[in-house]
N, C-alpha and C. Protein backbone atom coordinates (compact mmCIF):
# COMPACT_ATOMS: atom_id res chain seq x y z
N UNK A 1 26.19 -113.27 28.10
CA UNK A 1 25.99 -112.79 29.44
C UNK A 1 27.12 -111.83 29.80
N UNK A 2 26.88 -110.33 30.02
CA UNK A 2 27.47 -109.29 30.69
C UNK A 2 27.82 -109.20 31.96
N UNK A 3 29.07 -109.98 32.56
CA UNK A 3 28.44 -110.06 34.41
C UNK A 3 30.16 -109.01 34.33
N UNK A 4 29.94 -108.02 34.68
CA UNK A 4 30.79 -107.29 34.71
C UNK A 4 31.87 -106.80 36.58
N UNK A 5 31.01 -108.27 37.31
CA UNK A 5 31.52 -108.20 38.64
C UNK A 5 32.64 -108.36 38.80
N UNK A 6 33.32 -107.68 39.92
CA UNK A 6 34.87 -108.28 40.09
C UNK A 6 34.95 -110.08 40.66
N UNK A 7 35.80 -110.29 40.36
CA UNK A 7 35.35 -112.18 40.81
C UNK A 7 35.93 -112.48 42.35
N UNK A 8 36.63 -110.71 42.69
CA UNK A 8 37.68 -110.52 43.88
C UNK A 8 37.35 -110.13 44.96
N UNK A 9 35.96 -109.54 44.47
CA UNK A 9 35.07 -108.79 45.23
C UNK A 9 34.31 -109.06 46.61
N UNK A 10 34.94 -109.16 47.80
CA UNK A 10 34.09 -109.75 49.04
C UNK A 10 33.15 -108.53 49.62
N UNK A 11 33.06 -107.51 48.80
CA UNK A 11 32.13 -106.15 49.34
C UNK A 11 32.39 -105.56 50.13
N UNK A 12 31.49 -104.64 50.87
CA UNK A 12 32.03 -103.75 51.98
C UNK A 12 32.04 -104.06 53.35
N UNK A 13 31.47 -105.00 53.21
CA UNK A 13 31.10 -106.38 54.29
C UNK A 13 32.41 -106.54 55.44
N UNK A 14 33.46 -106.74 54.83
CA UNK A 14 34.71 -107.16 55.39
C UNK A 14 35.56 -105.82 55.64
N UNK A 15 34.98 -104.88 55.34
CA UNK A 15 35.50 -103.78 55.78
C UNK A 15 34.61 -103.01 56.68
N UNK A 16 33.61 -102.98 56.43
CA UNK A 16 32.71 -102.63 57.58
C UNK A 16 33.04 -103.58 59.03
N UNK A 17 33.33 -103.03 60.23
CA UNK A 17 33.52 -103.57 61.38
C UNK A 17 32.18 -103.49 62.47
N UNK A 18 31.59 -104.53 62.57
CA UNK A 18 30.11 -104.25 63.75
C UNK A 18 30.81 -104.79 65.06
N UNK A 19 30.39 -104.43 65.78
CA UNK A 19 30.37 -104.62 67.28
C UNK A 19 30.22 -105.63 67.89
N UNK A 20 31.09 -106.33 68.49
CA UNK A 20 30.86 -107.63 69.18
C UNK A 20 29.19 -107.75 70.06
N UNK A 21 29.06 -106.66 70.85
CA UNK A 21 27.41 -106.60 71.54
C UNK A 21 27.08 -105.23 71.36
N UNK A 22 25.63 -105.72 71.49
CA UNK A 22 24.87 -104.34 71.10
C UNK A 22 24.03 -104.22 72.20
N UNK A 23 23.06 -103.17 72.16
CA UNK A 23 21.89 -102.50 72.80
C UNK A 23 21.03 -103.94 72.64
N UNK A 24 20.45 -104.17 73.87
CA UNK A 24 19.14 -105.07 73.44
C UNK A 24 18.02 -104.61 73.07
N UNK A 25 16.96 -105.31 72.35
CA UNK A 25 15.81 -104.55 71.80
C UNK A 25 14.85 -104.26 72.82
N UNK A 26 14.99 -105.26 73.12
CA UNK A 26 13.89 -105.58 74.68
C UNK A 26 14.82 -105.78 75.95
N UNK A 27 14.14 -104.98 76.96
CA UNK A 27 14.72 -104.93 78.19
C UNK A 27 16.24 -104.07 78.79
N UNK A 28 17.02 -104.51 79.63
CA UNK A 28 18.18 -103.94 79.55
C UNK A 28 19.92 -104.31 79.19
N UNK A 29 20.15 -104.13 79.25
CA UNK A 29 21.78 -104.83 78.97
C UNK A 29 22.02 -104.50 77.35
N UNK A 30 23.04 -105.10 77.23
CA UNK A 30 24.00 -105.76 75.98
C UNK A 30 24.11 -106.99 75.68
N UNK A 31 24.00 -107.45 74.45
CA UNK A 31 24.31 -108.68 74.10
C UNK A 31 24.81 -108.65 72.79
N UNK A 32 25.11 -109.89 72.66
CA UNK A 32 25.99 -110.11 71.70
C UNK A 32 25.94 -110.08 70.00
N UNK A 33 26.12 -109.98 69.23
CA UNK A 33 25.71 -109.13 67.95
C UNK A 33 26.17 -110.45 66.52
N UNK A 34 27.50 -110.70 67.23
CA UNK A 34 28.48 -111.60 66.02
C UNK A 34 29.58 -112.65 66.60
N UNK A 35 29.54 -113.91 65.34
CA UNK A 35 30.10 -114.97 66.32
C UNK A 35 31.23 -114.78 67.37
N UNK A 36 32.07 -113.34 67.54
CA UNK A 36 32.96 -113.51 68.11
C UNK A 36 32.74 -113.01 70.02
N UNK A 37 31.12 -112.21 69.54
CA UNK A 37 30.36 -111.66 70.71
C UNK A 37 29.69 -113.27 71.00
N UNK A 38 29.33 -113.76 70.61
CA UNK A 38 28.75 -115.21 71.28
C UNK A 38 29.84 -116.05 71.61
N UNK A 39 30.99 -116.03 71.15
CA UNK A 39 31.73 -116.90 71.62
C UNK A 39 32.75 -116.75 73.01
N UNK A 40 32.82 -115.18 73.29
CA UNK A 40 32.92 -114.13 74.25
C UNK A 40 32.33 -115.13 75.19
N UNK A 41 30.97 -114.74 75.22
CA UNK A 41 29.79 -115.29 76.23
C UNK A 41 29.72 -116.57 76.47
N UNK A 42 29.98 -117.68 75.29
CA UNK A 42 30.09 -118.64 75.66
C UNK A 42 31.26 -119.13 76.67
N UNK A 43 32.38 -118.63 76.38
CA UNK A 43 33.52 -119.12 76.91
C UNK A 43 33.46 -118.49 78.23
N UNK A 44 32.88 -116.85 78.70
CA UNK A 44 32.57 -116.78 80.05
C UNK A 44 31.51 -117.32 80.93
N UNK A 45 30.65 -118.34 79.98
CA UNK A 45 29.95 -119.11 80.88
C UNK A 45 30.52 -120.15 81.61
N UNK A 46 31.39 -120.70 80.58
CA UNK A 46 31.81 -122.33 80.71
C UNK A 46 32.71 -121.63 81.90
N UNK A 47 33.95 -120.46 81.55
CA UNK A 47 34.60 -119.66 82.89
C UNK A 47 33.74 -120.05 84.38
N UNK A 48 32.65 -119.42 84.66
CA UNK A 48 31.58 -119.01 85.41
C UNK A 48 31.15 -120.89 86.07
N UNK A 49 30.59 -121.24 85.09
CA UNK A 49 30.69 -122.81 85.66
C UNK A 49 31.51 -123.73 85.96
N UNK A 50 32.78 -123.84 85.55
CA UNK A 50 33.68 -124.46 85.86
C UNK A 50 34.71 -124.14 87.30
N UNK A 51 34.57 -122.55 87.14
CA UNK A 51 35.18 -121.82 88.67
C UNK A 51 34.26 -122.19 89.84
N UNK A 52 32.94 -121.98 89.59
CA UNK A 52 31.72 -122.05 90.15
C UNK A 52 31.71 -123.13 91.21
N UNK A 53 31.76 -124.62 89.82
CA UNK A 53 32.27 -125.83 90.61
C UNK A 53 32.64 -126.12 91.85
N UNK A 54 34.42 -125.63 90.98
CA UNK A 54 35.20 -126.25 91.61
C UNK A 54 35.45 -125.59 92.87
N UNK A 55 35.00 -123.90 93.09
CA UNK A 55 35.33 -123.91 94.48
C UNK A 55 33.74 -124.23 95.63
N UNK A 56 32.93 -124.34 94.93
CA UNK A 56 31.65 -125.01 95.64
C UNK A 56 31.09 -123.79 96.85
N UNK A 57 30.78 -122.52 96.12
CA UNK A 57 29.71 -121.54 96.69
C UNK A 57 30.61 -120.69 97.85
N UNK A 58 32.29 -120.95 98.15
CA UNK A 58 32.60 -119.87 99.09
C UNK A 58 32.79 -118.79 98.42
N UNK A 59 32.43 -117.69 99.07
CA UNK A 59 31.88 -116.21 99.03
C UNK A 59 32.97 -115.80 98.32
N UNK A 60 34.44 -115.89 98.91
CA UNK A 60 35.48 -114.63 98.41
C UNK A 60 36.01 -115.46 96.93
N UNK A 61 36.39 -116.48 97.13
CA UNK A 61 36.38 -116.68 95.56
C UNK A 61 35.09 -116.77 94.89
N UNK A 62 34.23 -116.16 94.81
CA UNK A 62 32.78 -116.20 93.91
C UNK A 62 33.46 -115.29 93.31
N UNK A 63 34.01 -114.21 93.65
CA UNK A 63 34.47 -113.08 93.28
C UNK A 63 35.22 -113.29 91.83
N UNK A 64 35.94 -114.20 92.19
CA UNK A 64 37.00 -114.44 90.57
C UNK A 64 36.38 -114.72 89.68
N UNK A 65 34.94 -115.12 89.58
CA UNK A 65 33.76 -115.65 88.88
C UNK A 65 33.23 -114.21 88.17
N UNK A 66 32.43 -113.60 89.13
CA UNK A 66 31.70 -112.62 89.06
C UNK A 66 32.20 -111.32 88.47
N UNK A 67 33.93 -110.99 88.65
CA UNK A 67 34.36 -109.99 87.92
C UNK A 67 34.44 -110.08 86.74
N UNK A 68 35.47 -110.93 86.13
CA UNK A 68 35.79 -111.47 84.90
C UNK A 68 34.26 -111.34 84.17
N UNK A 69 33.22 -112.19 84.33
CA UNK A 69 32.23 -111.99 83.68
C UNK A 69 31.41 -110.75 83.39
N UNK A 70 31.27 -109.96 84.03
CA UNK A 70 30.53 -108.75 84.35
C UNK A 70 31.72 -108.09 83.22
N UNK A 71 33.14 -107.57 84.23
CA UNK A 71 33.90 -106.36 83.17
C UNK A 71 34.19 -106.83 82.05
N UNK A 72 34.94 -108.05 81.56
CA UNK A 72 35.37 -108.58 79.79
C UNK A 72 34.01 -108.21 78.67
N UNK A 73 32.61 -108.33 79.02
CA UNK A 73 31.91 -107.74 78.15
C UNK A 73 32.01 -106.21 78.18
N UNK A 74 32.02 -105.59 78.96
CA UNK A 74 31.73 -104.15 79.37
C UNK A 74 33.35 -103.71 78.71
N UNK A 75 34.15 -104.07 78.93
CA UNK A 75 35.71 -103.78 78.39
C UNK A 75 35.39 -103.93 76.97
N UNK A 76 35.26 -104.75 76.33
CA UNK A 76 35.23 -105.05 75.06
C UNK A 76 33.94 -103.98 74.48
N UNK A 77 32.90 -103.83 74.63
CA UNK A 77 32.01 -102.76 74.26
C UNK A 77 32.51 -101.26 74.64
N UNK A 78 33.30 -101.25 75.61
CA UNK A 78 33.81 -99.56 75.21
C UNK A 78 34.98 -99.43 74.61
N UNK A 79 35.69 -100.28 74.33
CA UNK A 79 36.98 -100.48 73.40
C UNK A 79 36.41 -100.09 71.66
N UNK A 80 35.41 -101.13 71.53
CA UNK A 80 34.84 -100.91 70.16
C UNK A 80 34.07 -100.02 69.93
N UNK A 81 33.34 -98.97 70.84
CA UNK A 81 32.21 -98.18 70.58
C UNK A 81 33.36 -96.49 70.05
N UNK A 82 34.94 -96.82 70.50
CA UNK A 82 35.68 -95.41 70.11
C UNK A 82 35.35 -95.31 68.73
């Protein structure tokens, strides 16, 4: 048997860099592409519910909720799209 592969070889895989979120296929927005884009999202949910909670629906802190979630995806997709 001729297997003339490198045994070192992890491909172009690990050098190729994809995008935490992408274009959705359907509908509008961005979402998430690779575990580090889902884990993004996950952790600004648990953010989102746990703030949510604890201040129990007043208006001006909703705010500390609602930014963070909205810009950290939008930051991170024009950081990576240079």
């Amino acid at each position: 048997m001729n297997d003339d592969r490198d045994p070192y070889d992890i491909g172009d895989r690990a050098t190729r860099k994809q995008p935490w979120f992408g274009q959705k296929r359907f509908g509008y927005g961005f979402g998430p592409r690779t575990w580090q884009g889902y884990l993004v999202t996950a952790i600004l949910a648990a953010f989102a519910i746990i703030v949510g909670t604890l201040i129990k629906g007043r208006m001006p802190e909703m705010l500390l909720v609602i930014l963070p979630v909205i810009a950290v995806p939008l930051i991170i997709r024009s950081i990576q799209s240079r």
